[in-house]
C-alpha atoms as a PDB file:
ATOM      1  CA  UNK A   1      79.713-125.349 -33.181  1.00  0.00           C
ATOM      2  CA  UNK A   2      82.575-124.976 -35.763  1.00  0.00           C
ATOM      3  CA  UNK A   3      86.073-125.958 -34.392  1.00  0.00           C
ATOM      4  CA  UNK A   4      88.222-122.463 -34.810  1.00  0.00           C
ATOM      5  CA  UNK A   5      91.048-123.063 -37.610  1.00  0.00           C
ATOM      6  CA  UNK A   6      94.597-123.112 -35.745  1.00  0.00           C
ATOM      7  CA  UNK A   7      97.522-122.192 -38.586  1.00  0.00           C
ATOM      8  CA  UNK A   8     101.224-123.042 -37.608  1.00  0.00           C
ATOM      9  CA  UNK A   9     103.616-119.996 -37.141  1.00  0.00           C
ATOM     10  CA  UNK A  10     105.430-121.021 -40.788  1.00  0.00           C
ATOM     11  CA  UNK A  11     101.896-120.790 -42.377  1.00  0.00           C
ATOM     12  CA  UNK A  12     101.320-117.112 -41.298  1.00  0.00           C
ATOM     13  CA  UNK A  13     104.396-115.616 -42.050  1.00  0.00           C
ATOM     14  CA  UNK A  14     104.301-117.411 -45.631  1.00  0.00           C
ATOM     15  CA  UNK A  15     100.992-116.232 -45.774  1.00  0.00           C
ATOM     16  CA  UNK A  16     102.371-112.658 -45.119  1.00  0.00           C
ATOM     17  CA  UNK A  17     104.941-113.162 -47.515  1.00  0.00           C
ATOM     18  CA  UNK A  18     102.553-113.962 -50.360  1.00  0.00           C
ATOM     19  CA  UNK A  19     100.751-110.614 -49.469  1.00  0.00           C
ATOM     20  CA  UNK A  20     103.767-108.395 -49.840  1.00  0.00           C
ATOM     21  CA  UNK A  21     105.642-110.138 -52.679  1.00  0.00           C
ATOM     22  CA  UNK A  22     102.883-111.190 -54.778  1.00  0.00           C
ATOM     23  CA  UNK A  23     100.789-108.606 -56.031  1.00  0.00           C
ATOM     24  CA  UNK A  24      97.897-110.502 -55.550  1.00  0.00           C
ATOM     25  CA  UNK A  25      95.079-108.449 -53.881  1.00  0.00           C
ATOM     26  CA  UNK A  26      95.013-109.226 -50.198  1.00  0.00           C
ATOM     27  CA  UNK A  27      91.250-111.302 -50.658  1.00  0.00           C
ATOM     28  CA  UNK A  28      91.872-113.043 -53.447  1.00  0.00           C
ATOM     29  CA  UNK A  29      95.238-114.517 -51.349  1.00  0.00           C
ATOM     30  CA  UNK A  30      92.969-115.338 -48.334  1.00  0.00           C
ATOM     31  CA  UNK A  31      90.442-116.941 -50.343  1.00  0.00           C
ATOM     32  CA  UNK A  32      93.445-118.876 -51.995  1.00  0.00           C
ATOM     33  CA  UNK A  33      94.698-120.014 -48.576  1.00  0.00           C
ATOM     34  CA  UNK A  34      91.573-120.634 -47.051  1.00  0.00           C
ATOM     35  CA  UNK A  35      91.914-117.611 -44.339  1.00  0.00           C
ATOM     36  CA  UNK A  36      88.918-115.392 -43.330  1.00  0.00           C
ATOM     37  CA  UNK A  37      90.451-111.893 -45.320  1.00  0.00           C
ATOM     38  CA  UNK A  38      90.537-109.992 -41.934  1.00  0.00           C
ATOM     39  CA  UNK A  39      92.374-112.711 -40.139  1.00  0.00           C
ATOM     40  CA  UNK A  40      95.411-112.360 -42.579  1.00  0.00           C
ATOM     41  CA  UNK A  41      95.100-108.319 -42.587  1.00  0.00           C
ATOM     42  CA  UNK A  42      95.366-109.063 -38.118  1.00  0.00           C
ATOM     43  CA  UNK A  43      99.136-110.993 -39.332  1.00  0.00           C
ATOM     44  CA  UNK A  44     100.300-108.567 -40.942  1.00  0.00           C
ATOM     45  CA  UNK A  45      99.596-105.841 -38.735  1.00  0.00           C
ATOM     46  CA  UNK A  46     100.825-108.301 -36.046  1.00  0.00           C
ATOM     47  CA  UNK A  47     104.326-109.126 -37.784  1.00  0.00           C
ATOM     48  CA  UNK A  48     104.543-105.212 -38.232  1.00  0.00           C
ATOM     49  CA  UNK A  49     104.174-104.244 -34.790  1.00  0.00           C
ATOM     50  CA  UNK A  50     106.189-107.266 -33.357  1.00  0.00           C
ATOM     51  CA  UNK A  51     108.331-108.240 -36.097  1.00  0.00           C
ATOM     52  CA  UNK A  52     110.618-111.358 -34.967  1.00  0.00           C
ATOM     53  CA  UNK A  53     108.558-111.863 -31.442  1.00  0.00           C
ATOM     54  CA  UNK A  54     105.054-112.009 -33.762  1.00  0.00           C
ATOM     55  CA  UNK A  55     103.721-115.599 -33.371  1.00  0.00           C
ATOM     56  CA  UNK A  56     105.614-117.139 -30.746  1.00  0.00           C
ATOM     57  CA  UNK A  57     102.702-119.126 -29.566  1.00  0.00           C
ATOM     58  CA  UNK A  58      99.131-119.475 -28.210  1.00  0.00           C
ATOM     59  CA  UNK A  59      99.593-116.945 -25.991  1.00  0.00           C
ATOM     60  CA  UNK A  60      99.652-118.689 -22.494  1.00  0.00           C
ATOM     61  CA  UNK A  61     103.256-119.494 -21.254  1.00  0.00           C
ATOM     62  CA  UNK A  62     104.214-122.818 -20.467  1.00  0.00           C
ATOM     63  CA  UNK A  63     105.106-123.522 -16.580  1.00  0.00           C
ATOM     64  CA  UNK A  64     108.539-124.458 -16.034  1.00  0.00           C
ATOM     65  CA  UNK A  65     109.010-127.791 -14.913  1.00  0.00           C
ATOM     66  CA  UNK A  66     110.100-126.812 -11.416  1.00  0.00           C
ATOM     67  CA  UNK A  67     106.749-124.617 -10.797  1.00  0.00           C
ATOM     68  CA  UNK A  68     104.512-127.833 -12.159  1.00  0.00           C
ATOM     69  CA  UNK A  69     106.305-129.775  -9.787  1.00  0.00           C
ATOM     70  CA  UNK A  70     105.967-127.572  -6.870  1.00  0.00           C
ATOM     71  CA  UNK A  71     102.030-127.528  -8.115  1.00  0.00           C
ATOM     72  CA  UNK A  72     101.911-131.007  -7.877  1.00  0.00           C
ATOM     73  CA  UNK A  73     103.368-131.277  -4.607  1.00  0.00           C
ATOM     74  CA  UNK A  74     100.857-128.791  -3.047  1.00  0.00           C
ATOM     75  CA  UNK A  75      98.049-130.141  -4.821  1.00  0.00           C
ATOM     76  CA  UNK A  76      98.638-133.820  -2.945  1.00  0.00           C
ATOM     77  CA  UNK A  77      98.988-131.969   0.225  1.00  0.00           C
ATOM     78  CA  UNK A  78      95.981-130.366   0.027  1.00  0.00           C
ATOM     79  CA  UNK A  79      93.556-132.985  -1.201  1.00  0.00           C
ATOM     80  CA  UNK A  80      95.399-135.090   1.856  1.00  0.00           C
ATOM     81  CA  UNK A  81      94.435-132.431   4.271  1.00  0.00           C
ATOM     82  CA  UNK A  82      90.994-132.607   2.690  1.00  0.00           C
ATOM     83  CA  UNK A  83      90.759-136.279   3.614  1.00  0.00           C
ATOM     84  CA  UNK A  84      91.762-135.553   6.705  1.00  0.00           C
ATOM     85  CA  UNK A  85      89.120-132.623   7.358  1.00  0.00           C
ATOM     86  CA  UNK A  86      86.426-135.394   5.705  1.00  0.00           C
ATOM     87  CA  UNK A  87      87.476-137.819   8.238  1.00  0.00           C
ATOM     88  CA  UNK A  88      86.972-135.526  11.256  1.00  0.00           C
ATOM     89  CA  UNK A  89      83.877-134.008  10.099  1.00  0.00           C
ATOM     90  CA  UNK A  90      82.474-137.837  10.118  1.00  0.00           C
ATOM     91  CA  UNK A  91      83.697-138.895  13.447  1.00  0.00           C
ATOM     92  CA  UNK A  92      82.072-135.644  15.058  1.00  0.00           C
ATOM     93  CA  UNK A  93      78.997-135.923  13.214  1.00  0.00           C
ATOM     94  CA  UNK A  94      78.825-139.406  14.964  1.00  0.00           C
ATOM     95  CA  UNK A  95      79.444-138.119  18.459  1.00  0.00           C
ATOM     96  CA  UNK A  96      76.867-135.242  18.037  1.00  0.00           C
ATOM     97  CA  UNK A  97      73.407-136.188  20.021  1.00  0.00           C
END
């Protein structure tokens, strides 16, 4: 399986750039740049609709530092309370007949 191209923020609007200023036909850029045509036609409708906001980043939001924290912190409590539950389950697995 091919690894999907990733292309840095600078890239795409340069990219959409080229297409407005150039006067180059919009395949013969993407060939150029090594960009599947409909991939740089998705840009520039993107940087249309969203102007400034348009490639901010991959999309998922990265947690705060407080809320990975407070993740952490819950996730040792529970696997500590799952130790605990393991433990119990043994000892009255052993006392069963």
């Amino acid at each position: 399986m091919e690894k999907r191209q990733r292309f840095s923020a600078e890239f795409k609007r340069e990219a959409i750039r080229l297409v407005q200023t150039s006067g180059k036909p919009s395949a013969t850029l993407a060939r150029e740049l090594g960009v599947p045509r409909n991939r740089l036609y998705k840009w520039v409708q993107d940087a249309e609709k969203k102007g400034g906001q348009a490639f901010r980043g991959s999309g998922r939001p990265k947690a705060s530092q407080d809320e990975l924290a407070a993740l952490k912190r819950e996730l040792a409590r529970v696997k500590e309370e799952n130790e605990i539950l393991k433990k119990a389950a043994a000892y009255f697995a052993r006392e069963l007949p």
